[in-house]
PDB file of N, CA and C in Angstrom:
ATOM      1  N   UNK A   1      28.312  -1.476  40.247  1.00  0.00           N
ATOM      2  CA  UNK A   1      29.113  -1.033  39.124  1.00  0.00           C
ATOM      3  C   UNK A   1      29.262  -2.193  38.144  1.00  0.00           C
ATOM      4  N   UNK A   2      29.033  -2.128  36.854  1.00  0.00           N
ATOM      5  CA  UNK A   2      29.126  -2.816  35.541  1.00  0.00           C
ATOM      6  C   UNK A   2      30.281  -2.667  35.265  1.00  0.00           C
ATOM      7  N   UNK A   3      31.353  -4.066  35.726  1.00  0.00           N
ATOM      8  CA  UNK A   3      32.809  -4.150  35.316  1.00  0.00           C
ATOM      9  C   UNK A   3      32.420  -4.483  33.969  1.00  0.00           C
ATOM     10  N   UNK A   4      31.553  -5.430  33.220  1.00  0.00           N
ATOM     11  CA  UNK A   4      31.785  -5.733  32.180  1.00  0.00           C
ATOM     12  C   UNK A   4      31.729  -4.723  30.812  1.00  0.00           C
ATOM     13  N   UNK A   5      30.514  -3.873  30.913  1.00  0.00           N
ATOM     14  CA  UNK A   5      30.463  -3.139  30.119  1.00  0.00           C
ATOM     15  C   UNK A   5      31.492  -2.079  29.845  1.00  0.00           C
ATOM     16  N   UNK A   6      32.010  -1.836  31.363  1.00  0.00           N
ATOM     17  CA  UNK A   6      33.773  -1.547  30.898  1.00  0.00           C
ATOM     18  C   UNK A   6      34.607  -1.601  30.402  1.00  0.00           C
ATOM     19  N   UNK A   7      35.084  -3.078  30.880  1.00  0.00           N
ATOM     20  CA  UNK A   7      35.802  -3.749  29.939  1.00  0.00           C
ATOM     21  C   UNK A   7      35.897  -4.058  28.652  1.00  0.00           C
ATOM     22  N   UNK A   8      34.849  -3.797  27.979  1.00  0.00           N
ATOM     23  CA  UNK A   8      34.037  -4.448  26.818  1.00  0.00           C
ATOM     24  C   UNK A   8      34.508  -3.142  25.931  1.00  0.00           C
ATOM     25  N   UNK A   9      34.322  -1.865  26.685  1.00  0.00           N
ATOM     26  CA  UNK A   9      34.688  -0.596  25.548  1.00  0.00           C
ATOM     27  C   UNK A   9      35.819  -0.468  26.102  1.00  0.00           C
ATOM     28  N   UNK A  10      36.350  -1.045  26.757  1.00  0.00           N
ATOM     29  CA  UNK A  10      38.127  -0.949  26.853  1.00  0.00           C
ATOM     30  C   UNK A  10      38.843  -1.651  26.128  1.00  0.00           C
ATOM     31  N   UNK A  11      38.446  -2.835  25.610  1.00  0.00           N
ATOM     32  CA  UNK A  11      38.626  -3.460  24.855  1.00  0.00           C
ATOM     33  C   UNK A  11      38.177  -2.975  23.389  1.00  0.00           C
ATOM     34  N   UNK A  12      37.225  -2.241  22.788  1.00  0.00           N
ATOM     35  CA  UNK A  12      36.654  -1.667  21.539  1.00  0.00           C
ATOM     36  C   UNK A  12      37.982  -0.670  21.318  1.00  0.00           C
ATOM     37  N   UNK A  13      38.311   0.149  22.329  1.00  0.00           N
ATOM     38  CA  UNK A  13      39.160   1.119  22.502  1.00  0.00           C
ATOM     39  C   UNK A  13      40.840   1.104  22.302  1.00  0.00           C
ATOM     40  N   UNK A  14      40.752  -0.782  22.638  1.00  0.00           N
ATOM     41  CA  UNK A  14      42.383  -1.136  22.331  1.00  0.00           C
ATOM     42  C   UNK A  14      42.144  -1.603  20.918  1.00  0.00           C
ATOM     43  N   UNK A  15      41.099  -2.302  20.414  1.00  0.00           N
ATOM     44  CA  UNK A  15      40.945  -2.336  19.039  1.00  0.00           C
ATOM     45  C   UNK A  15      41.228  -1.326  18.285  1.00  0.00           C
ATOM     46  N   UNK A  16      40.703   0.050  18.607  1.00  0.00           N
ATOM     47  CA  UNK A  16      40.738   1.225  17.895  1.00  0.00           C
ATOM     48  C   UNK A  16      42.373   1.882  17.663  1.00  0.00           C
ATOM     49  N   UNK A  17      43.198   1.416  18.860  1.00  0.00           N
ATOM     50  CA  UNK A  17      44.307   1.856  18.887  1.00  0.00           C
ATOM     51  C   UNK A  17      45.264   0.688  18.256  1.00  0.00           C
ATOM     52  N   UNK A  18      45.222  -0.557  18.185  1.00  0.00           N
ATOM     53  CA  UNK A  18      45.505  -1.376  17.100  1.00  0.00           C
ATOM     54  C   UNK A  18      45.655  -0.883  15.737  1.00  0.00           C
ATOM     55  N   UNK A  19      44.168  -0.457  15.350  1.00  0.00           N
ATOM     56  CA  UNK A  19      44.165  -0.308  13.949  1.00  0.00           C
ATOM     57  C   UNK A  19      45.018   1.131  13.589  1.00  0.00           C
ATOM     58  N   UNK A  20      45.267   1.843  14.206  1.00  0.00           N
ATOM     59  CA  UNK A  20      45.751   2.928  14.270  1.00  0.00           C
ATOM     60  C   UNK A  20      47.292   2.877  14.018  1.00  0.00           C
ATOM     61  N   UNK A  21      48.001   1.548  14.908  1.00  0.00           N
ATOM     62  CA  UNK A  21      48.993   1.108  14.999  1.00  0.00           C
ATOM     63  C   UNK A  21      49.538   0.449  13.534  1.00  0.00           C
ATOM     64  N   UNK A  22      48.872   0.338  12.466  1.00  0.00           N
ATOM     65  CA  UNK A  22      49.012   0.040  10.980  1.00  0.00           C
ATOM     66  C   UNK A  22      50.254   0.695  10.479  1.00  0.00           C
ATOM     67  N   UNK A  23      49.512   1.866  10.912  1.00  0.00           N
ATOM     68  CA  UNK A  23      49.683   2.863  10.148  1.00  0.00           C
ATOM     69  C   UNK A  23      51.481   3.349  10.517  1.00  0.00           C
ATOM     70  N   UNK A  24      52.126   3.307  11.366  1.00  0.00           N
ATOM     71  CA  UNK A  24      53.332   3.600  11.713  1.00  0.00           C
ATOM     72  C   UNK A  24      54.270   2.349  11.681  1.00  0.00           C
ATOM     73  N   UNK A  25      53.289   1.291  11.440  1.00  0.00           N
ATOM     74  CA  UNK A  25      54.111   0.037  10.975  1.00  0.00           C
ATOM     75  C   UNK A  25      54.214  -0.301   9.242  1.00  0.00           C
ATOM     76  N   UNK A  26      53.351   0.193   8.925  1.00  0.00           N
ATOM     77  CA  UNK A  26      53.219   0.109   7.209  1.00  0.00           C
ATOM     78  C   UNK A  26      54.655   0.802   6.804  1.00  0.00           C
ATOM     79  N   UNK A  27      54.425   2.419   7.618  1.00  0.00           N
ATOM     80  CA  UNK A  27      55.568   3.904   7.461  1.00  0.00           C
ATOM     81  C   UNK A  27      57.070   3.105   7.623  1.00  0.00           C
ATOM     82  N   UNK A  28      57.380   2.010   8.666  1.00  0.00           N
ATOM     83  CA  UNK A  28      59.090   1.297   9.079  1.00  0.00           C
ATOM     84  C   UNK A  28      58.718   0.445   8.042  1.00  0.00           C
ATOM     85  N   UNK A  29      57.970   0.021   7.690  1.00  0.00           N
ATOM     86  CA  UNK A  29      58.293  -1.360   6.634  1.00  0.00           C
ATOM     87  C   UNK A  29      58.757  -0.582   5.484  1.00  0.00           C
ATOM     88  N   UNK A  30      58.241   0.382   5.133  1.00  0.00           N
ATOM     89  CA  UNK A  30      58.852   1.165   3.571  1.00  0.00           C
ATOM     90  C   UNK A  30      60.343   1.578   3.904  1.00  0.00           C
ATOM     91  N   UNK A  31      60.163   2.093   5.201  1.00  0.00           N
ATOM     92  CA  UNK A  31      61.373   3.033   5.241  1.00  0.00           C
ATOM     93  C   UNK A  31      62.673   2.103   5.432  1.00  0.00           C
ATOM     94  N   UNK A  32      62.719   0.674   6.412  1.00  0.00           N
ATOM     95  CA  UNK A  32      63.116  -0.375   6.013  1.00  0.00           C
ATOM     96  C   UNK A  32      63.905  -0.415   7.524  1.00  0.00           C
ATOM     97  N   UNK A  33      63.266   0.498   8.944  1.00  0.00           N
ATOM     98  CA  UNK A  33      63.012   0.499  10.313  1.00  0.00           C
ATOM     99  C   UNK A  33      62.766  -0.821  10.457  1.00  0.00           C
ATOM    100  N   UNK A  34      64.085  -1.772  10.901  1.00  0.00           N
ATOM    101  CA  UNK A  34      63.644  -3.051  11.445  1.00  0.00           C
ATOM    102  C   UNK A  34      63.324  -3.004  13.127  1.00  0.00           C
ATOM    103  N   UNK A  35      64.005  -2.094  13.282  1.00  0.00           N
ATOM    104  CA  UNK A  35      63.776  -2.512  15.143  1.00  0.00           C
ATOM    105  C   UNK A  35      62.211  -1.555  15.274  1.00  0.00           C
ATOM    106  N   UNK A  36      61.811  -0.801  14.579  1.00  0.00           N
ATOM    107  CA  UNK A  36      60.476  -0.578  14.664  1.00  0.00           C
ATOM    108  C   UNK A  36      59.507  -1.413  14.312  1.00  0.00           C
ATOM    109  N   UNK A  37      59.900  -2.016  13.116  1.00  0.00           N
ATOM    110  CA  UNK A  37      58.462  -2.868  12.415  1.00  0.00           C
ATOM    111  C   UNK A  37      58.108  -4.033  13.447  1.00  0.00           C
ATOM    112  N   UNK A  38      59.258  -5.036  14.125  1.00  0.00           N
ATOM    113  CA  UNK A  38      59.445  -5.266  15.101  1.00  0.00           C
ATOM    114  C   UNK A  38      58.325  -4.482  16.346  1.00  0.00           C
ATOM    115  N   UNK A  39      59.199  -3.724  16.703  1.00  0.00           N
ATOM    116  CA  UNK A  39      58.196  -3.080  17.971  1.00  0.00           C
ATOM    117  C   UNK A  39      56.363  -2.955  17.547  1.00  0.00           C
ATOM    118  N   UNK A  40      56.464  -2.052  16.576  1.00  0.00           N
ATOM    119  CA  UNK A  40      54.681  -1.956  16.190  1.00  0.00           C
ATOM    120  C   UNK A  40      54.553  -3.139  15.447  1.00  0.00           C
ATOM    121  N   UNK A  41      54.890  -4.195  15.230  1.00  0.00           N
ATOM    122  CA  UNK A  41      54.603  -5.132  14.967  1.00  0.00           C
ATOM    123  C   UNK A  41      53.795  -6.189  16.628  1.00  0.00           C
ATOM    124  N   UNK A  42      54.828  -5.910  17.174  1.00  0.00           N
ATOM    125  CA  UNK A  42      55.069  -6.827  18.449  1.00  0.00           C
ATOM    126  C   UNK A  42      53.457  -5.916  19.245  1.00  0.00           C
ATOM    127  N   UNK A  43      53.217  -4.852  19.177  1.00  0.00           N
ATOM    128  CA  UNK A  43      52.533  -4.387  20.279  1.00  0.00           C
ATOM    129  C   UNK A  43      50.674  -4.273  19.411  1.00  0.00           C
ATOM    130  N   UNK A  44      51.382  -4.516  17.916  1.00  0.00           N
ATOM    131  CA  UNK A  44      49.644  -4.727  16.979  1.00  0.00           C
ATOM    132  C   UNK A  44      49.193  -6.214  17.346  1.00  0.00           C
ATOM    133  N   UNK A  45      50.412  -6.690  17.598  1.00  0.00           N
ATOM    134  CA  UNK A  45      49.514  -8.443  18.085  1.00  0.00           C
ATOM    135  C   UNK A  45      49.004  -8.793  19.448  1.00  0.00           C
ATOM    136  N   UNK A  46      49.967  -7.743  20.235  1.00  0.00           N
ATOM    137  CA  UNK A  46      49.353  -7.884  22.011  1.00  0.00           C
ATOM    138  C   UNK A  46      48.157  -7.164  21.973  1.00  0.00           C
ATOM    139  N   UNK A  47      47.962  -5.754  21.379  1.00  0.00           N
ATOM    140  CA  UNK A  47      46.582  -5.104  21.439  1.00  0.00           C
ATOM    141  C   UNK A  47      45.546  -5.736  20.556  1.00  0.00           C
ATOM    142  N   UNK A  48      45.830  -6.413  20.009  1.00  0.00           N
ATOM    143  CA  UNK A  48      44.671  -7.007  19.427  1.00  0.00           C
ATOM    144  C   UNK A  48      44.301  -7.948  20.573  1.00  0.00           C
ATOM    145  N   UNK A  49      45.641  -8.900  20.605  1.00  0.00           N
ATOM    146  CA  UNK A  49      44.974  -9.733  21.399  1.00  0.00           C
ATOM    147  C   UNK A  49      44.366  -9.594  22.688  1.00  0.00           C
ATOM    148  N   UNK A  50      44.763  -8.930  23.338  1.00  0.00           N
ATOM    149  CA  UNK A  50      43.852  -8.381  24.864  1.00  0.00           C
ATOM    150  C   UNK A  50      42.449  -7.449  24.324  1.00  0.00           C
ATOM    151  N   UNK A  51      42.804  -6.953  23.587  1.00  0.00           N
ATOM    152  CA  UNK A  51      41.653  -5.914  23.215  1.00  0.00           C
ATOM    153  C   UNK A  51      40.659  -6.595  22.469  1.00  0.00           C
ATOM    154  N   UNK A  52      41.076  -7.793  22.070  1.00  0.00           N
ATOM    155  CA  UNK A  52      40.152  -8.866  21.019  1.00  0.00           C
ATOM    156  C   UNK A  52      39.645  -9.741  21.902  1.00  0.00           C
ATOM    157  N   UNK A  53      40.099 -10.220  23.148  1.00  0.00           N
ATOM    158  CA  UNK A  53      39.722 -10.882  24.264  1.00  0.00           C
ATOM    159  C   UNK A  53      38.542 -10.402  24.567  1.00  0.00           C
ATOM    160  N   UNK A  54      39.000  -9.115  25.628  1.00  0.00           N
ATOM    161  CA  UNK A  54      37.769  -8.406  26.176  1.00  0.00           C
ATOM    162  C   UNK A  54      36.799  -8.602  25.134  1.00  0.00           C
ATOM    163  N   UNK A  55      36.658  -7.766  24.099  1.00  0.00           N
ATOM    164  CA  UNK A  55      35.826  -7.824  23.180  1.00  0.00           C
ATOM    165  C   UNK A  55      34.569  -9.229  23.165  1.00  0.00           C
ATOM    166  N   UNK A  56      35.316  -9.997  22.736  1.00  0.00           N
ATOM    167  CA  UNK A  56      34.528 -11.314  22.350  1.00  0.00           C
ATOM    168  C   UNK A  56      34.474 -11.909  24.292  1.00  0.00           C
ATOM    169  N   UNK A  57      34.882 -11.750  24.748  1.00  0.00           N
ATOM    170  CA  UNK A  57      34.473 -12.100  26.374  1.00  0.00           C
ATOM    171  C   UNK A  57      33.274 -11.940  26.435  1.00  0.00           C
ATOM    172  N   UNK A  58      33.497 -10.689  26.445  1.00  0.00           N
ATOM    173  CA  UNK A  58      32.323 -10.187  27.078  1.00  0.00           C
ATOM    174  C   UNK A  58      31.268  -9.008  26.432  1.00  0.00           C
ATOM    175  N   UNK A  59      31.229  -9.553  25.329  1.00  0.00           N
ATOM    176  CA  UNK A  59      30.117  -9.411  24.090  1.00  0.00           C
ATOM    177  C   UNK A  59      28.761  -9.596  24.580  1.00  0.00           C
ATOM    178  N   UNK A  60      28.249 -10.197  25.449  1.00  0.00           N
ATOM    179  CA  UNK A  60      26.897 -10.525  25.828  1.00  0.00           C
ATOM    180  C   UNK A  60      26.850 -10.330  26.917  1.00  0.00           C
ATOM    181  N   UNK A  61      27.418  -9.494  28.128  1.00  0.00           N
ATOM    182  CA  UNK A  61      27.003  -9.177  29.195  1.00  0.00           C
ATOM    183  C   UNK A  61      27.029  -7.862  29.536  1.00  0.00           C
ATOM    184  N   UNK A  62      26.896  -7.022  28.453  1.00  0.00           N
ATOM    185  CA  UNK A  62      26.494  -5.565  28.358  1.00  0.00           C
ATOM    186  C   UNK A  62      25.731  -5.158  29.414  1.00  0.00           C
ATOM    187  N   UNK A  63      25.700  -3.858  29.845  1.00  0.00           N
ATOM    188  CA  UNK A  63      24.607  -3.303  30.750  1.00  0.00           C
ATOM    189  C   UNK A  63      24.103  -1.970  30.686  1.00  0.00           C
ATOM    190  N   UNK A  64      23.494  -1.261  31.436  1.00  0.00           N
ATOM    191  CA  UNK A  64      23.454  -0.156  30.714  1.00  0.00           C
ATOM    192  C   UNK A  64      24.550   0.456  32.020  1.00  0.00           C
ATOM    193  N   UNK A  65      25.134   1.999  31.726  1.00  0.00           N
ATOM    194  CA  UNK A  65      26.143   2.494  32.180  1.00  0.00           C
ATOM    195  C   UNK A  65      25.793   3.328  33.098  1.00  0.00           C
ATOM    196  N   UNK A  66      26.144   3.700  34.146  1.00  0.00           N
ATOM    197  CA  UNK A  66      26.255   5.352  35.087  1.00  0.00           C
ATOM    198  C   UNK A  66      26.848   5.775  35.090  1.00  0.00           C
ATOM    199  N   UNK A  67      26.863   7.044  35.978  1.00  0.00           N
ATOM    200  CA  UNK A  67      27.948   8.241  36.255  1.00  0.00           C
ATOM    201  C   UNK A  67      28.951   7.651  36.675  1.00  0.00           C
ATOM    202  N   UNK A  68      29.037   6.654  37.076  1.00  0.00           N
ATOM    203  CA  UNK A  68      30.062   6.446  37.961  1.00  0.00           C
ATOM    204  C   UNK A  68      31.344   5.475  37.276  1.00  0.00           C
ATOM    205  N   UNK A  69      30.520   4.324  36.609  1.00  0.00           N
ATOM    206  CA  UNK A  69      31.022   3.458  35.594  1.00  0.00           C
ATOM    207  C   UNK A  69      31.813   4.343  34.670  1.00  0.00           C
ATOM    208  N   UNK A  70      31.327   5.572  33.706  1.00  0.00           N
ATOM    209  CA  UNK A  70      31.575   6.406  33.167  1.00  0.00           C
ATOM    210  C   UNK A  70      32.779   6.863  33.394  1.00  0.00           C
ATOM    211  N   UNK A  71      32.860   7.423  34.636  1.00  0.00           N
ATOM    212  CA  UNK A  71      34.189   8.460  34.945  1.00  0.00           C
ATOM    213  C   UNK A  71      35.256   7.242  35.255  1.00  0.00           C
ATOM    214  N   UNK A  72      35.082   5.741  35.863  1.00  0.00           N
ATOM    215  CA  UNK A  72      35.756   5.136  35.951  1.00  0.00           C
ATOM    216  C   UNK A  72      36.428   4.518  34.895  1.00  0.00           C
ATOM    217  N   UNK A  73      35.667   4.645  33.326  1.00  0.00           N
ATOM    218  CA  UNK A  73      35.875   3.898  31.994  1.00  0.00           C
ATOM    219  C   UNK A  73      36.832   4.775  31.874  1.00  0.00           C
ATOM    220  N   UNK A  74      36.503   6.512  31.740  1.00  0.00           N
ATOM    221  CA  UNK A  74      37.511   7.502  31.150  1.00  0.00           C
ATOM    222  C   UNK A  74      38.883   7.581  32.403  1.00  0.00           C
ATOM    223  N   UNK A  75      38.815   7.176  33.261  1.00  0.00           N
ATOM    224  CA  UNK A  75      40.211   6.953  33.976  1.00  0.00           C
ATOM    225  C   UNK A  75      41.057   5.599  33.518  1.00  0.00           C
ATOM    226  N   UNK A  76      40.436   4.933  33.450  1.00  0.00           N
ATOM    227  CA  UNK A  76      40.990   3.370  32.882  1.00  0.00           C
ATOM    228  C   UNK A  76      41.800   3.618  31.559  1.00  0.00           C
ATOM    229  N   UNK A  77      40.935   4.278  30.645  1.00  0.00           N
ATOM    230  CA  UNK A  77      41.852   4.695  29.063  1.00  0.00           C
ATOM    231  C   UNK A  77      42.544   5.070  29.493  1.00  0.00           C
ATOM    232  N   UNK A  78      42.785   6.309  30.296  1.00  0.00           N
ATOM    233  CA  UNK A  78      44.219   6.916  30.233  1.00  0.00           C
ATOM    234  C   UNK A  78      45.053   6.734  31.134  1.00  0.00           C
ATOM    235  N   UNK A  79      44.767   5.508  31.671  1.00  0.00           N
ATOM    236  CA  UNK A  79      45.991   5.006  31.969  1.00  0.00           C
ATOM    237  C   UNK A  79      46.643   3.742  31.341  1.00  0.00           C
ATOM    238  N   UNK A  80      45.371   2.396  30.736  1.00  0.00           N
ATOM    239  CA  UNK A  80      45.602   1.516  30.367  1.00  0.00           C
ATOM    240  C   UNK A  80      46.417   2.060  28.569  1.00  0.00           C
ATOM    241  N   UNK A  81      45.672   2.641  28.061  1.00  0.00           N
ATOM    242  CA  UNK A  81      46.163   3.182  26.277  1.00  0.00           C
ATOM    243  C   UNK A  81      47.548   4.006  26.290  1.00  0.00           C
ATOM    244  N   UNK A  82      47.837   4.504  27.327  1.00  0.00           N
ATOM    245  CA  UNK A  82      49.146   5.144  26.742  1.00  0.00           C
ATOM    246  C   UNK A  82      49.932   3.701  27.484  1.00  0.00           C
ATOM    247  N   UNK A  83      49.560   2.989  28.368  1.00  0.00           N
ATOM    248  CA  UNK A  83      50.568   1.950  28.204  1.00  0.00           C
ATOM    249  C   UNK A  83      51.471   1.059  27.422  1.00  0.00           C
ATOM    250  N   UNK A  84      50.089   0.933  26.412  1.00  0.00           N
ATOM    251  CA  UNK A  84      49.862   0.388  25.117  1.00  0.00           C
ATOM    252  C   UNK A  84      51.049   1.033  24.011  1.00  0.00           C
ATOM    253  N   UNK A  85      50.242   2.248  24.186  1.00  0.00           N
ATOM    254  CA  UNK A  85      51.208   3.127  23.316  1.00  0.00           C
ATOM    255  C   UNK A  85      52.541   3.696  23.777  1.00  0.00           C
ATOM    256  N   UNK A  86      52.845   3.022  25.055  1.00  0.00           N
ATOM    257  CA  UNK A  86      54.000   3.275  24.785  1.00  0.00           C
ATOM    258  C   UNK A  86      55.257   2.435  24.339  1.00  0.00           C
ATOM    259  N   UNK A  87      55.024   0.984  24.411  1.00  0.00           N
ATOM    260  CA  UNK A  87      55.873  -0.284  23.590  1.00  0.00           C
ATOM    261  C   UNK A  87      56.237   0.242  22.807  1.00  0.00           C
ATOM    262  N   UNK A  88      56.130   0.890  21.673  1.00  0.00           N
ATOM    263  CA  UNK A  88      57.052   0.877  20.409  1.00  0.00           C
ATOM    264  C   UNK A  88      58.332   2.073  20.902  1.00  0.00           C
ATOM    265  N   UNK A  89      57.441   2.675  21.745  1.00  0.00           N
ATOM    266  CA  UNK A  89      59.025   3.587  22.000  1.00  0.00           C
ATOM    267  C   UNK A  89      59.863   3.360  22.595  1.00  0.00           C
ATOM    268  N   UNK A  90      59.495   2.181  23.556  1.00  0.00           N
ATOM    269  CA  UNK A  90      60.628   1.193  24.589  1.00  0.00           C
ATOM    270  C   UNK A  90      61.566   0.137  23.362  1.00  0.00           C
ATOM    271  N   UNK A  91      60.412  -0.154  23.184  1.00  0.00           N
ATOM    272  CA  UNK A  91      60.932  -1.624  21.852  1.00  0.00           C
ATOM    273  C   UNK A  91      61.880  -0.994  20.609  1.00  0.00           C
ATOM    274  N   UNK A  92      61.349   0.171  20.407  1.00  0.00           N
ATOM    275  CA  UNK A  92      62.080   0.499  19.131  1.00  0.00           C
ATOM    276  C   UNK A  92      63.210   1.551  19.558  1.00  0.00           C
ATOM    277  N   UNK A  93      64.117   1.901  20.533  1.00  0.00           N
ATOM    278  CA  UNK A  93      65.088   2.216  21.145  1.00  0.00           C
ATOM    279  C   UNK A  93      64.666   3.828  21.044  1.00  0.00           C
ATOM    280  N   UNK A  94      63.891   4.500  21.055  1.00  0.00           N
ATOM    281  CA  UNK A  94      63.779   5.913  20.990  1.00  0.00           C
ATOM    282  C   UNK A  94      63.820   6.284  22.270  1.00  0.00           C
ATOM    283  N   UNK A  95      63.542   5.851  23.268  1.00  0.00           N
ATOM    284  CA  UNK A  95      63.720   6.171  25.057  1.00  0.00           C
ATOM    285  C   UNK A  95      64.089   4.948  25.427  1.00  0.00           C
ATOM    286  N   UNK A  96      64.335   5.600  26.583  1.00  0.00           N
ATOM    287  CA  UNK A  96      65.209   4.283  27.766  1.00  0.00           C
ATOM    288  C   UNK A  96      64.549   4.267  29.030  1.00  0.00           C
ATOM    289  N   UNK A  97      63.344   4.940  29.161  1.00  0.00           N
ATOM    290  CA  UNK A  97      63.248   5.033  30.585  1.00  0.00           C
ATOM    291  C   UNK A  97      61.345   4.323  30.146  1.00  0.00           C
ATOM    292  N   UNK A  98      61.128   3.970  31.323  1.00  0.00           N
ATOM    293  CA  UNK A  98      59.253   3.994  30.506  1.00  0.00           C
ATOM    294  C   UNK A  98      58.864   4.768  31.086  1.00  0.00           C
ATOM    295  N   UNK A  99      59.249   5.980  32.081  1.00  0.00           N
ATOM    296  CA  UNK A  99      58.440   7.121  32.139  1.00  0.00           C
ATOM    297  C   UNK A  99      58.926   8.114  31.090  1.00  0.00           C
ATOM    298  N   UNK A 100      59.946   8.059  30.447  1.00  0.00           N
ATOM    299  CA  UNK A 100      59.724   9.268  29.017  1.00  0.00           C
ATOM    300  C   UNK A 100      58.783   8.453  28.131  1.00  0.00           C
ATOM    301  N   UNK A 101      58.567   6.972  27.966  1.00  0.00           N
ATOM    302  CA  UNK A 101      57.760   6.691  27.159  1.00  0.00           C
ATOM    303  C   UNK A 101      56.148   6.302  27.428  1.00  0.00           C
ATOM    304  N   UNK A 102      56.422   6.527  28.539  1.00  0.00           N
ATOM    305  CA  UNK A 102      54.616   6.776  28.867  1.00  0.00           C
ATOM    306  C   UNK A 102      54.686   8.409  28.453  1.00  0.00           C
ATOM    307  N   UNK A 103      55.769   9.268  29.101  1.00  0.00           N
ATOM    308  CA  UNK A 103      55.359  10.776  28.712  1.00  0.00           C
ATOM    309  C   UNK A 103      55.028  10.562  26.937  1.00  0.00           C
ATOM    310  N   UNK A 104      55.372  10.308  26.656  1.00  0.00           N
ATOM    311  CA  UNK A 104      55.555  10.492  24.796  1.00  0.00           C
ATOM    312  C   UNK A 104      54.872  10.025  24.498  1.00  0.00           C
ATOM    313  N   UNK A 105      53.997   9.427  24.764  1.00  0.00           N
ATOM    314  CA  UNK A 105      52.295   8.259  24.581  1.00  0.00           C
ATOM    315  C   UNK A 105      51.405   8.932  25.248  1.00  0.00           C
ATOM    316  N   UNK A 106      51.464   9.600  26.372  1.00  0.00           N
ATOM    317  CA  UNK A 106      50.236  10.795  26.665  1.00  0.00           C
ATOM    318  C   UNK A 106      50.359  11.753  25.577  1.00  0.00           C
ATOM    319  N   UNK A 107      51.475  12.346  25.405  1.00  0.00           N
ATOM    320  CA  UNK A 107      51.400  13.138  24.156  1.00  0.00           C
ATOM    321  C   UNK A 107      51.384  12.687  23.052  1.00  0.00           C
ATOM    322  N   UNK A 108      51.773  12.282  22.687  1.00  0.00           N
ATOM    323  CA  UNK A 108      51.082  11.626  21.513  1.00  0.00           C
ATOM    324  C   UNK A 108      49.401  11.398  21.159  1.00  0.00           C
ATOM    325  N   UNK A 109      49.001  10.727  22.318  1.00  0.00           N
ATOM    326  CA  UNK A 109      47.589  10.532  22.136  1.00  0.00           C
ATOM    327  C   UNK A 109      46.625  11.998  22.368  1.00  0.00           C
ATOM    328  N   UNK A 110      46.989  12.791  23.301  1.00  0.00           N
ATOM    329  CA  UNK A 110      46.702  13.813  23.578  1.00  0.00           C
ATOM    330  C   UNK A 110      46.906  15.163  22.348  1.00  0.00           C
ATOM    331  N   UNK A 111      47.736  14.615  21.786  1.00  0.00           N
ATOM    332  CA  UNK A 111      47.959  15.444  20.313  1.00  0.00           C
ATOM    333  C   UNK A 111      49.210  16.822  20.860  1.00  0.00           C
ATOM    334  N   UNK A 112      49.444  17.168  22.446  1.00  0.00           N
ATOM    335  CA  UNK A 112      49.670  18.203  22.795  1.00  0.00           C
ATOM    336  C   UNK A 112      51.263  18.740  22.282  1.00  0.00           C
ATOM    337  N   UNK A 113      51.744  17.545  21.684  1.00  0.00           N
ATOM    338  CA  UNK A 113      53.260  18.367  20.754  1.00  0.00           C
ATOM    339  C   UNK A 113      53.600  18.847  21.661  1.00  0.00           C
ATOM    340  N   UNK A 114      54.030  18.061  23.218  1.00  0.00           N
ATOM    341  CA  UNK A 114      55.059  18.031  23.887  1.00  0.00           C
ATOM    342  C   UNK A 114      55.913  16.895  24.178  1.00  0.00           C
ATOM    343  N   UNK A 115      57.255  17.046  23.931  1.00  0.00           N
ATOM    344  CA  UNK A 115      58.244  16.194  23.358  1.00  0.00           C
ATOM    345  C   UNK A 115      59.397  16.258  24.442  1.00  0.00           C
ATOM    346  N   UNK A 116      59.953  14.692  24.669  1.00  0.00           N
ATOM    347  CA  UNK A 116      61.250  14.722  25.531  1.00  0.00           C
ATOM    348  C   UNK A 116      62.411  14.173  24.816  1.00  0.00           C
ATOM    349  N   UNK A 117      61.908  13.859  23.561  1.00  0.00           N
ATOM    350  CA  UNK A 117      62.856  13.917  22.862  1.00  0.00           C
ATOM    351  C   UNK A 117      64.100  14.499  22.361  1.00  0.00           C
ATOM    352  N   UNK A 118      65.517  14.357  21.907  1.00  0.00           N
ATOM    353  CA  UNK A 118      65.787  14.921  21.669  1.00  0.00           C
ATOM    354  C   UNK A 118      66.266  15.689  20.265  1.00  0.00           C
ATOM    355  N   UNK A 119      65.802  16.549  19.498  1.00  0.00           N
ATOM    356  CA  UNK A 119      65.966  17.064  18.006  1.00  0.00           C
ATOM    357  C   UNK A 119      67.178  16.441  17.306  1.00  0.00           C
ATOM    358  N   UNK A 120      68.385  16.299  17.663  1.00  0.00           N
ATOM    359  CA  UNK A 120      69.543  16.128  17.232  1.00  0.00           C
ATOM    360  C   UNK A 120      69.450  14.800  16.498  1.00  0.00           C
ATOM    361  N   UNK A 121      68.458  13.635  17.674  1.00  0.00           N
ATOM    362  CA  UNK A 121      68.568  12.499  17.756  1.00  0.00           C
ATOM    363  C   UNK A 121      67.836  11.849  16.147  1.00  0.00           C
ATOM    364  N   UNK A 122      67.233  12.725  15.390  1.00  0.00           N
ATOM    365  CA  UNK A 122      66.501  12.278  14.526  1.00  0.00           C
ATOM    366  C   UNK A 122      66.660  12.678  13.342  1.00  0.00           C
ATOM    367  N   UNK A 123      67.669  14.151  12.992  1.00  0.00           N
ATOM    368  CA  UNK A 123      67.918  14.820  11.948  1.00  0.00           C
ATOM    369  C   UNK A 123      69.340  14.008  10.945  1.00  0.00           C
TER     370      UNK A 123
END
């Protein structure tokens, strides 16, 4: 099994979710969300930096991939990326627990608009 070539798009993959992370930090800086800009601030510099690691690590020890590498890459994202994604909801006080904020980072990433939130809390 090719740990590196793993790692390498696990790392492309935390890049991808970095840059993504802009975008909800740009949204608290206008709105003038300090304990957010803070949080997606705090978690655009750790994903870069681990995800910028891998990256340049292990840039030259590519391989080619199998079935097996494969299903092990797509288990790794979903557990390593909603980790990721879930810091700003710990950091920026919207949950208290890190299993509602891992729940809210699978959904989120998953797109599935299921929420443990609560409505009151935001209107």
């Amino acid at each position: 099994m090719s740990f590196a070539n793993i790692f390498y798009i696990l790392g492309v993959m935390l890049l991808a979710l970095s840059a993504v992370t802009v975008l909800p930090l740009l949204l608290a800086v206008t709105e003038g969300e300090t304990a957010y800009v803070i949080a997606f601030l705090s978690t655009l510099v750790l994903t870069v930096f681990i995800g910028g690691g891998l990256l340049l690590g292990l840039r030259d020890m590519r391989r080619r991939s199998g079935m097996r590498e494969a299903v092990f890459l797509i288990l790794l994202l979903w557990i390593i990326l909603p980790l990721f994604a879930a810091i700003p909801f710990l950091m920026g006080g919207a949950v208290t627990s890190f299993g509602d904020a891992y729940f809210e980072s699978v959904s989120s990433l998953t797109t599935t608009g299921a929420s443990g939130l609560a409505d009151d809390k935001y209107n």
